[in-house]
N, C-alpha and C. Protein backbone atom coordinates (compact mmCIF):
# COMPACT_ATOMS: atom_id res chain seq x y z
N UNK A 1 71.57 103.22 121.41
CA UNK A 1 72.01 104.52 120.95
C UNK A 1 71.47 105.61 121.88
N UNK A 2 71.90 106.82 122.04
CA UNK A 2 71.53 107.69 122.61
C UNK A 2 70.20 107.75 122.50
N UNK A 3 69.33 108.82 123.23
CA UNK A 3 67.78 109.14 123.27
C UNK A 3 68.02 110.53 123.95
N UNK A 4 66.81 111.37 123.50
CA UNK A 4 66.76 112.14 124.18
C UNK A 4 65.10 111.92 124.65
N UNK A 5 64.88 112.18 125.94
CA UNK A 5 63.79 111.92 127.20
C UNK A 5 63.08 113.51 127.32
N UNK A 6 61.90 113.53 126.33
CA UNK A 6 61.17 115.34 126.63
C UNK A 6 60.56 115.32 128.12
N UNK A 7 60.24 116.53 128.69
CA UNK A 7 59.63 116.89 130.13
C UNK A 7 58.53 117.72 129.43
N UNK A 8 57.41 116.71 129.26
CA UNK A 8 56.56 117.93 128.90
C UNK A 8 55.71 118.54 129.44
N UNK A 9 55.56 117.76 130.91
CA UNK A 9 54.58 118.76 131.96
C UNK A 9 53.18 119.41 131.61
N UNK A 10 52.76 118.30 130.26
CA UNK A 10 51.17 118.56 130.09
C UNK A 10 51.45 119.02 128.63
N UNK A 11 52.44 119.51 128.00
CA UNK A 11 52.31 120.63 126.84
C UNK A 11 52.52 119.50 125.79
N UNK A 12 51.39 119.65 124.57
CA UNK A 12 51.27 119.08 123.77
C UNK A 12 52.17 119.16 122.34
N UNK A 13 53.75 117.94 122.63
CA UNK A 13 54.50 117.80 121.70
C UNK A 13 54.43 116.88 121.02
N UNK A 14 54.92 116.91 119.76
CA UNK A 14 54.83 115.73 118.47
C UNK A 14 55.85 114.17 119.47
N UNK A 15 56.18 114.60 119.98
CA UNK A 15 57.49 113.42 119.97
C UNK A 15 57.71 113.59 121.97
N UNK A 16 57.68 112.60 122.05
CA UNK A 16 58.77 112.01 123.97
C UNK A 16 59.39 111.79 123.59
N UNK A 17 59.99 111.10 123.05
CA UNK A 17 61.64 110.72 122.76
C UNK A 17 62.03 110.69 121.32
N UNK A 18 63.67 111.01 121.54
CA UNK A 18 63.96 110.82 120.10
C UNK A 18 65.23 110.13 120.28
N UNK A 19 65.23 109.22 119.75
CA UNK A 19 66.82 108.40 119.29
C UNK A 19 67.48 109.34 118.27
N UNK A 20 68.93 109.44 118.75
CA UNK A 20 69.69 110.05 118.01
C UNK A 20 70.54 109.17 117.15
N UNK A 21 71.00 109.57 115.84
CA UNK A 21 71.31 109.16 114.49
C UNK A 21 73.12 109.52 115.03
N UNK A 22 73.91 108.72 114.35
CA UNK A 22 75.01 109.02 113.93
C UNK A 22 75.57 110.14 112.96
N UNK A 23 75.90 110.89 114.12
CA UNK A 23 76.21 112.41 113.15
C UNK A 23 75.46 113.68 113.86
N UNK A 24 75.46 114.38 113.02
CA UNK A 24 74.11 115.40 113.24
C UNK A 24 72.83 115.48 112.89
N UNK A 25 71.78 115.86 114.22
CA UNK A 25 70.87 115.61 114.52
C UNK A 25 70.09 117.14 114.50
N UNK A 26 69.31 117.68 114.08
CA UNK A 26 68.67 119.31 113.46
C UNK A 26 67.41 119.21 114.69
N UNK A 27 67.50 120.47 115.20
CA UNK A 27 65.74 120.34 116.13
C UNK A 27 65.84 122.13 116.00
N UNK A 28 64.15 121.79 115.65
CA UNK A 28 63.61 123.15 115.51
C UNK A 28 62.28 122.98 114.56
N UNK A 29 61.32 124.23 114.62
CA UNK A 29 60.10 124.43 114.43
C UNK A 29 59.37 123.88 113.79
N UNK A 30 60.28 123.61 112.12
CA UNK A 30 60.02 123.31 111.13
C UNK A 30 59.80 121.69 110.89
N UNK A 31 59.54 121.29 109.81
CA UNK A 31 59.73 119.72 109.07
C UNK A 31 60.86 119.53 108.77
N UNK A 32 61.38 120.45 108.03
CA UNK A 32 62.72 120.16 107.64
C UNK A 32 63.96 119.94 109.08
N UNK A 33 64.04 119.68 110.04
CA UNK A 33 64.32 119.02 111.13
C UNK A 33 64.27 117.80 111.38
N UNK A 34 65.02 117.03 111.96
CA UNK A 34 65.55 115.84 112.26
C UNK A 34 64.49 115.67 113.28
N UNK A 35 64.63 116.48 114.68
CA UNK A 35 63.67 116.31 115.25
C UNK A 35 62.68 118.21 115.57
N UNK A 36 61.62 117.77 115.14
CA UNK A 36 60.46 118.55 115.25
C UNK A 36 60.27 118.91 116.23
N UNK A 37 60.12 120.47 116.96
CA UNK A 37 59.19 120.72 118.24
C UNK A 37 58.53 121.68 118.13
N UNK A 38 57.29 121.48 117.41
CA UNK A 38 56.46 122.40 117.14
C UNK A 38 55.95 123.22 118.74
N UNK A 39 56.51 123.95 119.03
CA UNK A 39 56.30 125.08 119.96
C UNK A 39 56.81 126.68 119.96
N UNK A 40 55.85 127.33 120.27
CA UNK A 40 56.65 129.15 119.84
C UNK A 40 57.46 129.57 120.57
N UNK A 41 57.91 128.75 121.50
CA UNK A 41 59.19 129.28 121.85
C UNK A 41 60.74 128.44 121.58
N UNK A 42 60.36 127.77 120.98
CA UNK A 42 61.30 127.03 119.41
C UNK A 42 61.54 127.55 118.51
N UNK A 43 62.70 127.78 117.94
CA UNK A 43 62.83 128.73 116.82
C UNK A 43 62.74 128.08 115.56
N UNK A 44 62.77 128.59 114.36
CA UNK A 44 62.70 127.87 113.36
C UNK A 44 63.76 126.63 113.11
N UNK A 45 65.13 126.89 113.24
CA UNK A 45 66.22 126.05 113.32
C UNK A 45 67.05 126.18 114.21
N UNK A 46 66.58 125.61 115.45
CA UNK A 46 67.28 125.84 116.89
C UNK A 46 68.71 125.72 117.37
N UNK A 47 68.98 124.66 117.36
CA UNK A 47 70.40 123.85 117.86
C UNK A 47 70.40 122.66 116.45
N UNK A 48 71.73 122.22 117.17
CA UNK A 48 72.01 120.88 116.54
C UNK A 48 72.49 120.10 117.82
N UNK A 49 72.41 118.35 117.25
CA UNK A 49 72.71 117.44 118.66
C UNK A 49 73.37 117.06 117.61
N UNK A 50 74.92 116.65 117.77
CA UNK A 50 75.50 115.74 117.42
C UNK A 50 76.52 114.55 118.30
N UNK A 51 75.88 113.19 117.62
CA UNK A 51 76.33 112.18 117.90
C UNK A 51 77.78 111.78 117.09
N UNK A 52 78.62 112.12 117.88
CA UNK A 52 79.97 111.42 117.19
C UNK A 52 81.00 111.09 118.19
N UNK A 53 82.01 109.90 118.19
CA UNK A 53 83.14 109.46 118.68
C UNK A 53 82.88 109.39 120.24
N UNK A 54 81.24 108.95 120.44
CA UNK A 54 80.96 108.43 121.97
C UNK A 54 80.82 109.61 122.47
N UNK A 55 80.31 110.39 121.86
CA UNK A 55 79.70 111.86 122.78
C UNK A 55 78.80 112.14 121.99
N UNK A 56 77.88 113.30 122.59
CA UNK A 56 76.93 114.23 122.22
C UNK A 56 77.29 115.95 122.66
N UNK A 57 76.76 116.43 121.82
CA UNK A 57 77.72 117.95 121.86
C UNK A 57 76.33 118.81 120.97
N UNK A 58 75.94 119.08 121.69
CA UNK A 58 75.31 120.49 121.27
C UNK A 58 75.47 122.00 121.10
N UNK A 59 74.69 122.10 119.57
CA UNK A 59 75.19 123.55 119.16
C UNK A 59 74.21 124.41 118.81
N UNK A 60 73.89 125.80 119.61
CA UNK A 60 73.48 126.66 119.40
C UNK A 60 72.98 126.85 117.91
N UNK A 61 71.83 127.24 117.06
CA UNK A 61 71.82 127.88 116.07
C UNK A 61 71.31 129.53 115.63
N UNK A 62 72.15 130.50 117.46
CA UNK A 62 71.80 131.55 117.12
C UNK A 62 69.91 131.45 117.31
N UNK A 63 69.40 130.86 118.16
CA UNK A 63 68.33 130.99 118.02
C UNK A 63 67.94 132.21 119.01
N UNK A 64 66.56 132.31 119.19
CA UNK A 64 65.84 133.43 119.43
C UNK A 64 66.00 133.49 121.14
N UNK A 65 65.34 132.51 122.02
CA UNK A 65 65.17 132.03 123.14
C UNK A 65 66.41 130.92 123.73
N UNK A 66 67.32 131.10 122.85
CA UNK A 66 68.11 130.27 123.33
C UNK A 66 68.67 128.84 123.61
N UNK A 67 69.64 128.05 124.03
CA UNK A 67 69.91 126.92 124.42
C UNK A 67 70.59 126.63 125.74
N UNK A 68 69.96 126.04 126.25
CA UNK A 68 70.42 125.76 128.03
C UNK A 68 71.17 124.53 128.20
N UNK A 69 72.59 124.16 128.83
CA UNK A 69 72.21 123.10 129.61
C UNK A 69 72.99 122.84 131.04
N UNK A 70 71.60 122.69 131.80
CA UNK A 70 71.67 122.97 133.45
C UNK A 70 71.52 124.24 133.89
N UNK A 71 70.86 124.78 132.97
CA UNK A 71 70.25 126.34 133.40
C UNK A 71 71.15 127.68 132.82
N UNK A 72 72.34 126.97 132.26
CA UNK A 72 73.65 127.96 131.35
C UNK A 72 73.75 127.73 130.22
N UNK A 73 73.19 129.28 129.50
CA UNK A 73 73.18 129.47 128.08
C UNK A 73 74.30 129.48 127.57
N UNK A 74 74.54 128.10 126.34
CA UNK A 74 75.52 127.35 125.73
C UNK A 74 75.58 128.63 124.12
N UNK A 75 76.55 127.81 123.42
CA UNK A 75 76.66 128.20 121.97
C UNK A 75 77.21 127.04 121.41
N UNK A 76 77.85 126.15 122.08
CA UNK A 76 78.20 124.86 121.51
C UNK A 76 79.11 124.30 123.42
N UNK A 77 78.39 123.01 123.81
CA UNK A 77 78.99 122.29 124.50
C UNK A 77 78.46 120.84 124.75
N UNK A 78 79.29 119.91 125.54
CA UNK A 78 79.14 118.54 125.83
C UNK A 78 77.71 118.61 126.47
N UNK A 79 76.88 117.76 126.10
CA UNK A 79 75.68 117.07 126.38
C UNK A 79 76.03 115.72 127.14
N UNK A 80 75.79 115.65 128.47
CA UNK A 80 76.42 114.61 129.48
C UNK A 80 75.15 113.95 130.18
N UNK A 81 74.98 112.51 130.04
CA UNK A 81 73.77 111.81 130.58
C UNK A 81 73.36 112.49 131.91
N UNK A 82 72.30 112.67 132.31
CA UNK A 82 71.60 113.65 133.52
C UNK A 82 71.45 115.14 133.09
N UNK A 83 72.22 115.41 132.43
CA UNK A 83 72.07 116.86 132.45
C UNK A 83 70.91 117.51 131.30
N UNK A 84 70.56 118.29 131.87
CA UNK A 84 69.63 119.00 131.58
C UNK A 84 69.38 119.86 130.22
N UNK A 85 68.99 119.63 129.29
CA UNK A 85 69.41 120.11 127.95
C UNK A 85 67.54 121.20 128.04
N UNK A 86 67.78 122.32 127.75
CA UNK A 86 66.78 123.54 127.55
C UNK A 86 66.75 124.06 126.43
N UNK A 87 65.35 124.01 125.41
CA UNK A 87 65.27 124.81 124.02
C UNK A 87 64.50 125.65 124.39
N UNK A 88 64.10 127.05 124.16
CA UNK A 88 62.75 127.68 124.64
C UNK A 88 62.54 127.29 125.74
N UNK A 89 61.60 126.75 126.12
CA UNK A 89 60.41 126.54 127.38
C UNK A 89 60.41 125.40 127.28
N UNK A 90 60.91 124.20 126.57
CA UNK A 90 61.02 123.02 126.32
C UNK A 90 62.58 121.85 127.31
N UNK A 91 61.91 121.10 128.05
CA UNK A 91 63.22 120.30 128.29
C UNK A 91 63.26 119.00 128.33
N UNK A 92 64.59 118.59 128.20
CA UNK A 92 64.92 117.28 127.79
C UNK A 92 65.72 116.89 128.21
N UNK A 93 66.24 115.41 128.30
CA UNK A 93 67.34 115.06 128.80
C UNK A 93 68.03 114.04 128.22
N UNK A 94 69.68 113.66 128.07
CA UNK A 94 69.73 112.62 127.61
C UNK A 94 69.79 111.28 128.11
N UNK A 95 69.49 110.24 127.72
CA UNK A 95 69.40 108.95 127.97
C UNK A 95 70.50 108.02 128.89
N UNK A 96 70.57 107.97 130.04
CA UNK A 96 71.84 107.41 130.43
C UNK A 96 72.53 105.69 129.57
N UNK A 97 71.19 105.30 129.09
CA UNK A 97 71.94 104.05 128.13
C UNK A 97 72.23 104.23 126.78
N UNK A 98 73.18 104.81 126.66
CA UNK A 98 73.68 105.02 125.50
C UNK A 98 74.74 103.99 125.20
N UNK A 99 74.85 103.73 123.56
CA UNK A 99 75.96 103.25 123.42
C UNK A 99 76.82 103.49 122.98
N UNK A 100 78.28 102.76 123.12
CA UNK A 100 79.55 103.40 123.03
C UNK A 100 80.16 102.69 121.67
N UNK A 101 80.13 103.91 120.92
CA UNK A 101 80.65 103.60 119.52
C UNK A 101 81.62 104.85 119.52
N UNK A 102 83.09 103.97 119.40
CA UNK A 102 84.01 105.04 119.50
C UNK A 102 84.90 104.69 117.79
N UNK A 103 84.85 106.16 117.10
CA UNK A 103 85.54 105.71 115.56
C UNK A 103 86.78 106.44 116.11
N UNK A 104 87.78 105.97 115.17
CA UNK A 104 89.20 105.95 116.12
C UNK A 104 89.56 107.84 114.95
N UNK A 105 90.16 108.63 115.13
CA UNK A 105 90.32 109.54 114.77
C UNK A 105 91.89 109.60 113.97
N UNK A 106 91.93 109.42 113.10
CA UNK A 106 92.79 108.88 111.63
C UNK A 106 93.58 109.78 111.72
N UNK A 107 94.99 110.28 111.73
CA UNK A 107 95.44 111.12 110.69
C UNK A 107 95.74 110.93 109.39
N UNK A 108 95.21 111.77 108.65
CA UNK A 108 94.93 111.67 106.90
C UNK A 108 96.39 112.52 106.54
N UNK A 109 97.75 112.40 105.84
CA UNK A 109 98.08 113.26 105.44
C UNK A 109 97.77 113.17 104.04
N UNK A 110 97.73 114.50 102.93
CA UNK A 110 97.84 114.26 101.64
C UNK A 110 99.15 113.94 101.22
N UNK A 111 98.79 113.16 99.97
CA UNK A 111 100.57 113.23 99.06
C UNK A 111 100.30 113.53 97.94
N UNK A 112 101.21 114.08 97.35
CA UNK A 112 101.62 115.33 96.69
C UNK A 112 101.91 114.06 95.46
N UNK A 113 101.31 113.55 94.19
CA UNK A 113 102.13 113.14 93.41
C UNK A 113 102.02 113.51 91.89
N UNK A 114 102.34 112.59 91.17
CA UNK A 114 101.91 112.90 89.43
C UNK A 114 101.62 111.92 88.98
N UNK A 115 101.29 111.22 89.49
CA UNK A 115 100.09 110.07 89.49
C UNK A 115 98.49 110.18 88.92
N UNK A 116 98.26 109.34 87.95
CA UNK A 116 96.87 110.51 87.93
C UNK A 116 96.33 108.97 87.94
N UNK A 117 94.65 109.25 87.60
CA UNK A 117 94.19 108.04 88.30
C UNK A 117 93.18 107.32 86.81
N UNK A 118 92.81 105.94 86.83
CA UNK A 118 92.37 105.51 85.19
C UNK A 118 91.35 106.51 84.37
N UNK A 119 91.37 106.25 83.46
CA UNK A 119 90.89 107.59 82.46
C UNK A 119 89.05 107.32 83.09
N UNK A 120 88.57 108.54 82.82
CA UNK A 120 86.82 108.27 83.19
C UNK A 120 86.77 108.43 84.93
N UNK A 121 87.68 108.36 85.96
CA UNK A 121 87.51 108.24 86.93
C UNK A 121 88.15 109.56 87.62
N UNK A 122 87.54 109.84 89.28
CA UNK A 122 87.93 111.36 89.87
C UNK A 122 89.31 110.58 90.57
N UNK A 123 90.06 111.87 90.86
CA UNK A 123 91.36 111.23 91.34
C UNK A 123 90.90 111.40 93.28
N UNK A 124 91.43 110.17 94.49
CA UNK A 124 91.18 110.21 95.50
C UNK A 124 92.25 111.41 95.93
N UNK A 125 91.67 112.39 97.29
CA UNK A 125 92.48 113.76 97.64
C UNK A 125 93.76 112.75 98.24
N UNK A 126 93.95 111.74 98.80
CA UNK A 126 95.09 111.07 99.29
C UNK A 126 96.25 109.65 98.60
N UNK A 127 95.39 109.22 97.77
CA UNK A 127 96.02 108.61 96.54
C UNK A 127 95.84 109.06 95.11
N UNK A 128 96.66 110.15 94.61
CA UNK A 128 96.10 110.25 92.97
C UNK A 128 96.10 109.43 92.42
N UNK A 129 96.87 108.30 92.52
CA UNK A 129 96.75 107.41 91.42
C UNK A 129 95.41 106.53 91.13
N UNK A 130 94.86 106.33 92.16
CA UNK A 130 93.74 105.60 92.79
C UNK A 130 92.26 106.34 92.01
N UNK A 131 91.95 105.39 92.19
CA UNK A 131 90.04 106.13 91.80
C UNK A 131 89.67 106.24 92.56
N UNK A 132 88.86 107.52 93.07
CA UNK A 132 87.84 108.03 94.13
C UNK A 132 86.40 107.17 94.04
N UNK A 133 86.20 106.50 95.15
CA UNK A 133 84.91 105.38 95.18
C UNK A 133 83.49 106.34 96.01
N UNK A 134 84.10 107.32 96.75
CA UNK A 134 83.33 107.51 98.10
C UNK A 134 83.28 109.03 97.91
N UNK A 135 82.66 109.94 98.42
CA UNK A 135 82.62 111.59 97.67
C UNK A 135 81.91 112.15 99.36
N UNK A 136 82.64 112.96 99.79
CA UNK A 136 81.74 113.82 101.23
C UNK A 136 81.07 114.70 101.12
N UNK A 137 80.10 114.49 101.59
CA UNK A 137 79.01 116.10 101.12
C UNK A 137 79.59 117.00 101.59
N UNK A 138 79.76 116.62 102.87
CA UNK A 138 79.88 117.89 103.62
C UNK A 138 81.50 118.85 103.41
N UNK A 139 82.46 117.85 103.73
CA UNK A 139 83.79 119.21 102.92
C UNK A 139 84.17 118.96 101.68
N UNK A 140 83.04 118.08 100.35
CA UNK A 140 83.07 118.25 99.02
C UNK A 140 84.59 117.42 98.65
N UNK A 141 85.05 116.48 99.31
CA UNK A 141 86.36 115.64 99.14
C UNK A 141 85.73 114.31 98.37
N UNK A 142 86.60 113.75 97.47
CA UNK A 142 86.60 112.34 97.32
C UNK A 142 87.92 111.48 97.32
N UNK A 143 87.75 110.08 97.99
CA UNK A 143 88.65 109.45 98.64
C UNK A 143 88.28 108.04 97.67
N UNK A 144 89.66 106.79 98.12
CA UNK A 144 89.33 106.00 97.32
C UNK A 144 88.95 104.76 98.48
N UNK A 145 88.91 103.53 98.37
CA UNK A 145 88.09 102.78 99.60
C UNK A 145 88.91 102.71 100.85
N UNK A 146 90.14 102.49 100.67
CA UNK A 146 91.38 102.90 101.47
C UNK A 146 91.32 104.05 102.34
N UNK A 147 90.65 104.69 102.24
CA UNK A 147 91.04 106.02 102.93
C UNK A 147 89.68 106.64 103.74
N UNK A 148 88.56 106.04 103.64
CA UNK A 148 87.41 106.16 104.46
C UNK A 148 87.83 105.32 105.47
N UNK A 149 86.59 105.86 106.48
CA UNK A 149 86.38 104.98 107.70
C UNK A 149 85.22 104.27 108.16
N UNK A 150 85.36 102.38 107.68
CA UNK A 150 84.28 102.07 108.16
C UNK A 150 83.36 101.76 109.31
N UNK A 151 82.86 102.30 109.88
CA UNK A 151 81.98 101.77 110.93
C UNK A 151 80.78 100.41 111.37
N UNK A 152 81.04 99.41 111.34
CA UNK A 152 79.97 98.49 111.57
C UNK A 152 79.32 98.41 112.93
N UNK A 153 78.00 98.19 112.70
CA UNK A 153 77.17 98.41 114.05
C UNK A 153 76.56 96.92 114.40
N UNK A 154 75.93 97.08 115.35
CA UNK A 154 75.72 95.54 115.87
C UNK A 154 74.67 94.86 114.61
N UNK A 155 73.83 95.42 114.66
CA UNK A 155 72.71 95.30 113.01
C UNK A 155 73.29 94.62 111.90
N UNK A 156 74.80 94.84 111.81
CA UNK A 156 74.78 94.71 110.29
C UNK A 156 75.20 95.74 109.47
N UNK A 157 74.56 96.31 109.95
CA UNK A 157 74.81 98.25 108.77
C UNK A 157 75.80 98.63 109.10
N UNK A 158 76.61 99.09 107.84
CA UNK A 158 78.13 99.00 107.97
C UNK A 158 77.94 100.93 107.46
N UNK A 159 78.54 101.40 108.02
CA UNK A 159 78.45 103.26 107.49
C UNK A 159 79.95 103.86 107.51
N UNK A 160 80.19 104.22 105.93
CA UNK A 160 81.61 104.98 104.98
C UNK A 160 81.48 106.32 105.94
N UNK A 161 82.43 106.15 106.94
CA UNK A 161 82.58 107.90 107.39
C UNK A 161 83.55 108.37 106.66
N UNK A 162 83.76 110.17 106.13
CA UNK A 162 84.85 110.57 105.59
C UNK A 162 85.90 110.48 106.81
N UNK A 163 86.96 110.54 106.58
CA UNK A 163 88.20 110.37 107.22
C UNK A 163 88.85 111.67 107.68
N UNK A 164 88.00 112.83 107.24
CA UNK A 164 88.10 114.21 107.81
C UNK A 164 87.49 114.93 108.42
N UNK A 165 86.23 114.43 108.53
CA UNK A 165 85.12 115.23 109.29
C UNK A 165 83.77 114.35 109.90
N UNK A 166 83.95 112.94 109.62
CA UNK A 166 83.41 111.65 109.86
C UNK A 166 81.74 111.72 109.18
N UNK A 167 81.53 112.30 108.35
CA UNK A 167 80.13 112.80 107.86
C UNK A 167 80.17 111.36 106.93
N UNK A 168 79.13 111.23 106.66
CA UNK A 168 78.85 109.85 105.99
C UNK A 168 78.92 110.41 104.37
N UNK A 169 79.53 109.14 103.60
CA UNK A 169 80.03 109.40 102.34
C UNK A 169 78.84 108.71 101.40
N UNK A 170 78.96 109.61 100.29
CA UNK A 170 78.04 108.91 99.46
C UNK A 170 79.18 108.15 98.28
N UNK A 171 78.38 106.99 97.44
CA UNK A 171 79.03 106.16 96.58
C UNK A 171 79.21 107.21 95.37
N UNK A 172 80.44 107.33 94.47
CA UNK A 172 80.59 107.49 93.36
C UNK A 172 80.40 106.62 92.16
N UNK A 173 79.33 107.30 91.51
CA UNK A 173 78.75 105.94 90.43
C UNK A 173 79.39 106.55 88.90
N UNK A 174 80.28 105.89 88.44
CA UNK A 174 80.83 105.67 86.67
C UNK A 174 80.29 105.49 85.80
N UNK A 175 79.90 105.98 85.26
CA UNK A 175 79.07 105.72 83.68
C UNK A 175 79.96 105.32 82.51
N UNK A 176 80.37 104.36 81.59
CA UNK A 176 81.17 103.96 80.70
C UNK A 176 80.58 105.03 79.69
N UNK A 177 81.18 105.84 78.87
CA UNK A 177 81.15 106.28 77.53
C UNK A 177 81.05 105.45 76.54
N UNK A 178 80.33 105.49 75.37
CA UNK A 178 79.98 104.76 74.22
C UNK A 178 80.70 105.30 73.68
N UNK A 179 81.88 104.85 72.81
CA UNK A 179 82.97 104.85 72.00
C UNK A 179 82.07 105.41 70.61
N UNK A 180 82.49 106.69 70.02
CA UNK A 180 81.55 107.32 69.04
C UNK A 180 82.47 106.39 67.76
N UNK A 181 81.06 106.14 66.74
CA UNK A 181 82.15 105.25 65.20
C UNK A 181 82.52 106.55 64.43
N UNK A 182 83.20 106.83 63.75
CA UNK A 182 83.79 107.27 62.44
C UNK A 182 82.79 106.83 61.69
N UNK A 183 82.67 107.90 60.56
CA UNK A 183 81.96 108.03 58.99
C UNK A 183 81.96 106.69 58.78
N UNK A 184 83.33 106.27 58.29
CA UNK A 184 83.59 105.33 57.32
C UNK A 184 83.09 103.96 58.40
N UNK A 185 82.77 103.62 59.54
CA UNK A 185 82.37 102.50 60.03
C UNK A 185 80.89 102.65 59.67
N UNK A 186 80.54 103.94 60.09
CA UNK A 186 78.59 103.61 59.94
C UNK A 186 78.32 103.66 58.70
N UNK A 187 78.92 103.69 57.36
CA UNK A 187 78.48 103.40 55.79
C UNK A 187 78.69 102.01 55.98
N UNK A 188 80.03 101.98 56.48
CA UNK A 188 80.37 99.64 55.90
C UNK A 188 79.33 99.50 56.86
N UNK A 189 78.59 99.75 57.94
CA UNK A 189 77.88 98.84 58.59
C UNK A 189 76.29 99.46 57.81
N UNK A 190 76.01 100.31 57.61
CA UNK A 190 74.90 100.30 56.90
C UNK A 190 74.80 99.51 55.63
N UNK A 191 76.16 99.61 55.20
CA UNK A 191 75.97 98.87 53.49
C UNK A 191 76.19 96.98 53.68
N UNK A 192 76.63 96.49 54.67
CA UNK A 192 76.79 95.42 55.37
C UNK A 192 77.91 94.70 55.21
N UNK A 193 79.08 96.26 55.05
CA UNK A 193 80.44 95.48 54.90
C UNK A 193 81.38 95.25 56.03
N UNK A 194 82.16 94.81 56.21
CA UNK A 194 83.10 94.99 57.59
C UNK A 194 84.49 94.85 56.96
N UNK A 195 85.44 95.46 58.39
CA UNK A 195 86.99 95.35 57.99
C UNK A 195 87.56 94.50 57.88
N UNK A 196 86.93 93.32 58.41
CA UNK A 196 87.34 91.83 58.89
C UNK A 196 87.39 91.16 57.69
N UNK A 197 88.43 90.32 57.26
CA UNK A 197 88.53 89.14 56.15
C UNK A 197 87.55 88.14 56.61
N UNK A 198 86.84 87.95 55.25
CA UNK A 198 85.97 86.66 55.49
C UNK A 198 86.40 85.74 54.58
N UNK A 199 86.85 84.08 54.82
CA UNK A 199 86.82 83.25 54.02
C UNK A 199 85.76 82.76 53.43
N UNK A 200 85.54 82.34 52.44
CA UNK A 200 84.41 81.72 51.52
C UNK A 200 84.87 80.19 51.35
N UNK A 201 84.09 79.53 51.74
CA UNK A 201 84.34 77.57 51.06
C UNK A 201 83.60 77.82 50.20
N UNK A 202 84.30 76.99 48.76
CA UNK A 202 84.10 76.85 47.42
C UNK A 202 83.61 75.29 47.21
């Protein structure tokens, strides 16, 4: 998988390298960051690195000091093995062995029907009739298994991308409802009668 390779020229950072994740990747001051670079000329929430469809593409977050790469202040562009990626006073580079995981780019259309989908369940945005299995954080859609995109990696680990914005999907979990009794069932069952005929041998 990608890496990014720090230049730290003596200056004392948490991290030399960071392997990048499928998707988006957060760097800046804080913890709440993917990757951490505790330095003051790091802003609180700097850029983003994202890994998707066999590239890396970095995006500006409006920070203070800026984002470089190859010495030209970006706002969002391609991150290309050799080249020179600049946060603050901080530099890095990416990894020329990366690997090539290419997810094929779907067209999704919706359909329009009057279909609705089994009772207790969300309807999928591309099959109503269907039950939604899979839910996207990120543009708040749910789809049914049909209509995600799976990714399997050499590992084993198989990862639900949405089919619109490739952000990883979380599972939709069903809870069955307990069927409420009527009056007249919870007296016969308190008094220990039932509706059911019972024979008696004599």
């Amino acid at each position: 998988m990608p890496r990014l390779i720090l230049k730290t020229d003596g200056d004392q950072i948490d991290v030399e390298s960071f392997d990048l994740k499928l998707g988006v990747n957060t760097l800046g001051r804080t913890v709440e960051n993917d990757l951490r670079m505790n330095h003051p000329t790091v802003s609180m929430f700097h850029c983003e690195i994202v890994w998707m469809n066999d590239a890396v593409e970095v995006r500006d977050r409006d920070s203070t000091n800026g984002t470089f790469i190859d010495g030209e202040r970006i706002k969002e562009a391609r991150l290309e093995p050799g080249h020179l990626l600049r946060v603050g006073d901080l530099e890095m580079f990416l990894d020329t062995d990366t690997a090539s995981i290419s997810v094929p780019n779907l067209k999704v259309e919706a359909v329009v029907s009057t279909e609705t989908p089994p009772p207790g369940t969300l309807p999928c945005l591309n099959h109503p009739g269907a039950a939604a299995l899979h839910h996207c954080p990120e543009c708040q859609k749910d789809f049914c298994g049909s209509c995600v995109r799976t990714l399997k990696l050499l590992q084993g680990h198989i990862h639900l991308l949405c089919p619109l914005c490739s952000t990883h999907c979380k599972p939709i979990v069903y809870t069955k409802k307990r069927k409420r009794r009527s009056l007249v069932e919870v007296v016969q069952n308190a008094l220990g009668f039932s509706d059911k005929a019972t024979t008696r041998k004599i």
